[in-house]
Protein backbone atom coordinates (compact mmCIF):
# COMPACT_ATOMS: atom_id res chain seq x y z
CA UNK A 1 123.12 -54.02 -2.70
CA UNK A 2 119.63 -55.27 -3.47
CA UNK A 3 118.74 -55.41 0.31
CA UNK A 4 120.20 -51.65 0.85
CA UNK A 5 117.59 -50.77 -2.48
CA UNK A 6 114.25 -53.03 -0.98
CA UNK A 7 115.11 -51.22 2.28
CA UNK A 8 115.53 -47.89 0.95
CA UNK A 9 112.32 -47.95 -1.62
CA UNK A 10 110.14 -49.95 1.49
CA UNK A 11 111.63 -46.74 3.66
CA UNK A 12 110.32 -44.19 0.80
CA UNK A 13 106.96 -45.65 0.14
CA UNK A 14 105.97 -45.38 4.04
CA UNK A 15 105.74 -41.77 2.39
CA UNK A 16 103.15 -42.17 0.30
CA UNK A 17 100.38 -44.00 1.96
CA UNK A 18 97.59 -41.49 3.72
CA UNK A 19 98.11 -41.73 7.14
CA UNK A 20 95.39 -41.46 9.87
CA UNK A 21 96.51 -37.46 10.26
CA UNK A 22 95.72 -37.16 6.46
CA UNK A 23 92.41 -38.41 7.06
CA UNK A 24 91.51 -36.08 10.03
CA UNK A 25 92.29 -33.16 8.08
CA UNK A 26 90.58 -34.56 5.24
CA UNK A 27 87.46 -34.62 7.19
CA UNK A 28 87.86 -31.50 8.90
CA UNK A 29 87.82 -29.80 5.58
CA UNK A 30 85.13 -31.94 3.63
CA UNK A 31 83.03 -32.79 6.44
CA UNK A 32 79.94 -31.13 5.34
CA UNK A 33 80.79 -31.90 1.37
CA UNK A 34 80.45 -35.26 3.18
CA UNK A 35 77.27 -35.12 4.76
CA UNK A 36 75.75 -33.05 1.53
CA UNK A 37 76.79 -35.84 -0.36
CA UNK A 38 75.46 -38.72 2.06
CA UNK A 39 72.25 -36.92 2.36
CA UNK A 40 71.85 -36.71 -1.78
CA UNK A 41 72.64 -39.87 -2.03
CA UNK A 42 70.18 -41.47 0.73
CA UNK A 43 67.71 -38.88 0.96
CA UNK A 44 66.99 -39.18 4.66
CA UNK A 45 68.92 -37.43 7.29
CA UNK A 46 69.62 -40.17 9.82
CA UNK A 47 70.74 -42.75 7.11
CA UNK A 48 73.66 -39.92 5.84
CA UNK A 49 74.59 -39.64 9.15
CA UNK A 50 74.86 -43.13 9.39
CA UNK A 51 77.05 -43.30 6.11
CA UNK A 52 79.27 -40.80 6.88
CA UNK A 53 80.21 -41.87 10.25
CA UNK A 54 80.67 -45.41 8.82
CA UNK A 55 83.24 -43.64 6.81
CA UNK A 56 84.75 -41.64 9.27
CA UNK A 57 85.39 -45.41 10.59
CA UNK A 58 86.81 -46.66 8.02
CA UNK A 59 88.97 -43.51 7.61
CA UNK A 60 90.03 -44.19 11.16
CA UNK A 61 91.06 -48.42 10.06
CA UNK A 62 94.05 -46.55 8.15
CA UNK A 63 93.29 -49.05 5.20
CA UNK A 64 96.46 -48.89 2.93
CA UNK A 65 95.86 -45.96 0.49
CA UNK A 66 98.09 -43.61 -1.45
CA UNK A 67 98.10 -40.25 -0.27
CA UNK A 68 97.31 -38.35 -3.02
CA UNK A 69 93.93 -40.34 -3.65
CA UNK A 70 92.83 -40.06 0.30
CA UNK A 71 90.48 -37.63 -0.53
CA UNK A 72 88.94 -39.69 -3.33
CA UNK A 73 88.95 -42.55 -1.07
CA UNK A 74 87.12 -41.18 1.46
CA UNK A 75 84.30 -39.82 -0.96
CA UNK A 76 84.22 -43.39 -2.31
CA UNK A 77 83.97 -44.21 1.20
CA UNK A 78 80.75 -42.95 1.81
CA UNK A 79 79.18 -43.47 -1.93
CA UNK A 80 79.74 -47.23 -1.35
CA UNK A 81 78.39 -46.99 2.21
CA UNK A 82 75.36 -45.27 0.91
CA UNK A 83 74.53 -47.79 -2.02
CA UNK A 84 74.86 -50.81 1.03
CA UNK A 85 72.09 -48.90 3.02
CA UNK A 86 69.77 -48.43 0.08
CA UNK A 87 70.87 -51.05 -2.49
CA UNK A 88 69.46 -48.69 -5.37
CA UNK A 89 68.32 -50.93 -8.50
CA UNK A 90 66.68 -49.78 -11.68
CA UNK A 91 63.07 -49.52 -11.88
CA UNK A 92 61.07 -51.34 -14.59
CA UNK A 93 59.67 -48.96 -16.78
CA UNK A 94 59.78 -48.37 -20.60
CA UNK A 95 62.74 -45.69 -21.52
CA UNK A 96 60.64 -43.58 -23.60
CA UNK A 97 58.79 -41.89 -20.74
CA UNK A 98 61.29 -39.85 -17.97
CA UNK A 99 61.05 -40.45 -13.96
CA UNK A 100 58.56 -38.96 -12.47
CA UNK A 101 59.01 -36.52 -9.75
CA UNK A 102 57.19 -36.61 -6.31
CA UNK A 103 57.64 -33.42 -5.74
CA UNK A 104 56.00 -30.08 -7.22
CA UNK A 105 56.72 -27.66 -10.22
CA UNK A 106 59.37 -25.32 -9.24
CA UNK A 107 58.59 -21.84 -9.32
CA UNK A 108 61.84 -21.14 -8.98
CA UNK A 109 62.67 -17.61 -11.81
CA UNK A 110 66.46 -18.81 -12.40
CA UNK A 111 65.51 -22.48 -14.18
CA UNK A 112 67.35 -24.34 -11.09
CA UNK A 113 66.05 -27.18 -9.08
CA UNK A 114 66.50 -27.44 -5.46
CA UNK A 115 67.30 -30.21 -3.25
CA UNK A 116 63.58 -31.34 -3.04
CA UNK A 117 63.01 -31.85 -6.52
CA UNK A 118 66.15 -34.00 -6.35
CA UNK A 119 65.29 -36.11 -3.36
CA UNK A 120 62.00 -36.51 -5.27
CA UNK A 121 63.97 -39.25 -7.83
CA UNK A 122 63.56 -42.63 -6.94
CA UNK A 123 66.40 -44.09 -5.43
CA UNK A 124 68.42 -45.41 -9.06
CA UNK A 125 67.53 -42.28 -10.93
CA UNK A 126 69.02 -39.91 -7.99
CA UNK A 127 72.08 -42.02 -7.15
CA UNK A 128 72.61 -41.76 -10.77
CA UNK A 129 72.44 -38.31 -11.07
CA UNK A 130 74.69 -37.66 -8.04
CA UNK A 131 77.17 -40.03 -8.97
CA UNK A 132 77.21 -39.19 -13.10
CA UNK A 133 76.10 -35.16 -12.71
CA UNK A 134 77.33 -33.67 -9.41
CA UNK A 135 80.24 -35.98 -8.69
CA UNK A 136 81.39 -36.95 -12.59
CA UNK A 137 81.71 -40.39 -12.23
CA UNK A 138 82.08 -42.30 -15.78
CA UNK A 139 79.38 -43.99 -16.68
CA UNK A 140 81.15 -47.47 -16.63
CA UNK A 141 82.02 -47.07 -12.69
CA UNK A 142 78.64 -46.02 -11.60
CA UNK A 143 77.58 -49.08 -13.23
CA UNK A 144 80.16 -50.78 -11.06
CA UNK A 145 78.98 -49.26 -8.10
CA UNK A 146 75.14 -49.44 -8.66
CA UNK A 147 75.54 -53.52 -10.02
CA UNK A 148 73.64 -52.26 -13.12
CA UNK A 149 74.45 -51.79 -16.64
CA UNK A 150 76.31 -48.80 -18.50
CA UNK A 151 72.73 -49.06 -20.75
CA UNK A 152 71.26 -48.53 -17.22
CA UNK A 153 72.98 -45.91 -15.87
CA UNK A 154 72.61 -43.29 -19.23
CA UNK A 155 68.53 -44.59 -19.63
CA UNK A 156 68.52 -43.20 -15.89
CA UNK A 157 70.63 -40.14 -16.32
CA UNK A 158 69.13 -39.11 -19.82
CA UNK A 159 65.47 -39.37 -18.01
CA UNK A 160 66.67 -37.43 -15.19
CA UNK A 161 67.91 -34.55 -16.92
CA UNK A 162 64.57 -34.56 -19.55
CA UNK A 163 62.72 -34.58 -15.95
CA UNK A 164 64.33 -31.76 -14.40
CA UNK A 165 64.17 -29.73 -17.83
CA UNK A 166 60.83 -30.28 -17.61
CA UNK A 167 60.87 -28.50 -14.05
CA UNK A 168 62.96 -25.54 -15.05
């Protein structure tokens, strides 16, 4: 009896593990969401390509992972790829004055920035903004991810936001 159970939940859980046909359609989809992503993170062309076909590799290794959390996985994928390339780390500066920008004012009438003004953050302060802002990761596992503190991680997104507010 307990054999006939271990062989029928082992038989049922093949089920729920993303298989490498889950992945390609994953990536036909999300592809570009992908690169975007990759390119905001790195802010250079070649090094997103560079992260997302690393992921597209490890897609490929069919690592164990549950179905319904492929597509997270593969995001992850290439957020984790992109910090390894960079290795963003907090600059030393006093919290009371926001990042600077390299780039200029926007003229832009509607009070949005545009990619520019975002790939003008240091390294830290955009990887934070991606990761916190654009892609809602808590605060706690972007301080995971960057190897900084939560204290860290909301100095850097609170000055990014009071810098692009500054912009619009």
């Amino acid at each position: 009896m307990a054999k006939q159970a271990r062989t029928q939940i082992s038989a049922n859980s093949e089920n729920l593990y993303a298989t490498s046909q889950d992945f390609h359609k994953i990536l036909d989809e999300d592809l570009n969401r992908l690169y975007q992503l990759s390119f905001l993170l790195t802010g250079d062309r070649q090094k997103a390509e560079n992260c997302c076909l690393a992921g597209i590799e490890a897609c490929a290794d069919e690592n164990r992972v549950f179905r319904e959390w492929a597509r997270a996985w593969t995001i992850r994928v290439v957020v984790e790829n992109a910090i390894r390339e960079l290795t963003p780390r907090p600059t030393c500066s006093n919290s009371s004055s926001p990042p600077s920008l390299r780039t200029r004012e926007s003229t832009n009438p509607t009070g949005y920035f545009d990619a520019d003004t975002l790939l003008g953050l240091a390294d830290f302060e955009r990887f934070v903004f991606v990761l916190r802002i654009l892609e809602r990761y808590p605060e706690n596992e972007c301080a995971l991810l960057l190897g900084s503190s939560r204290s860290q991680v909301r100095e850097a997104c609170t000055g990014v936001i009071k810098a692009l507010a500054r912009i619009g």
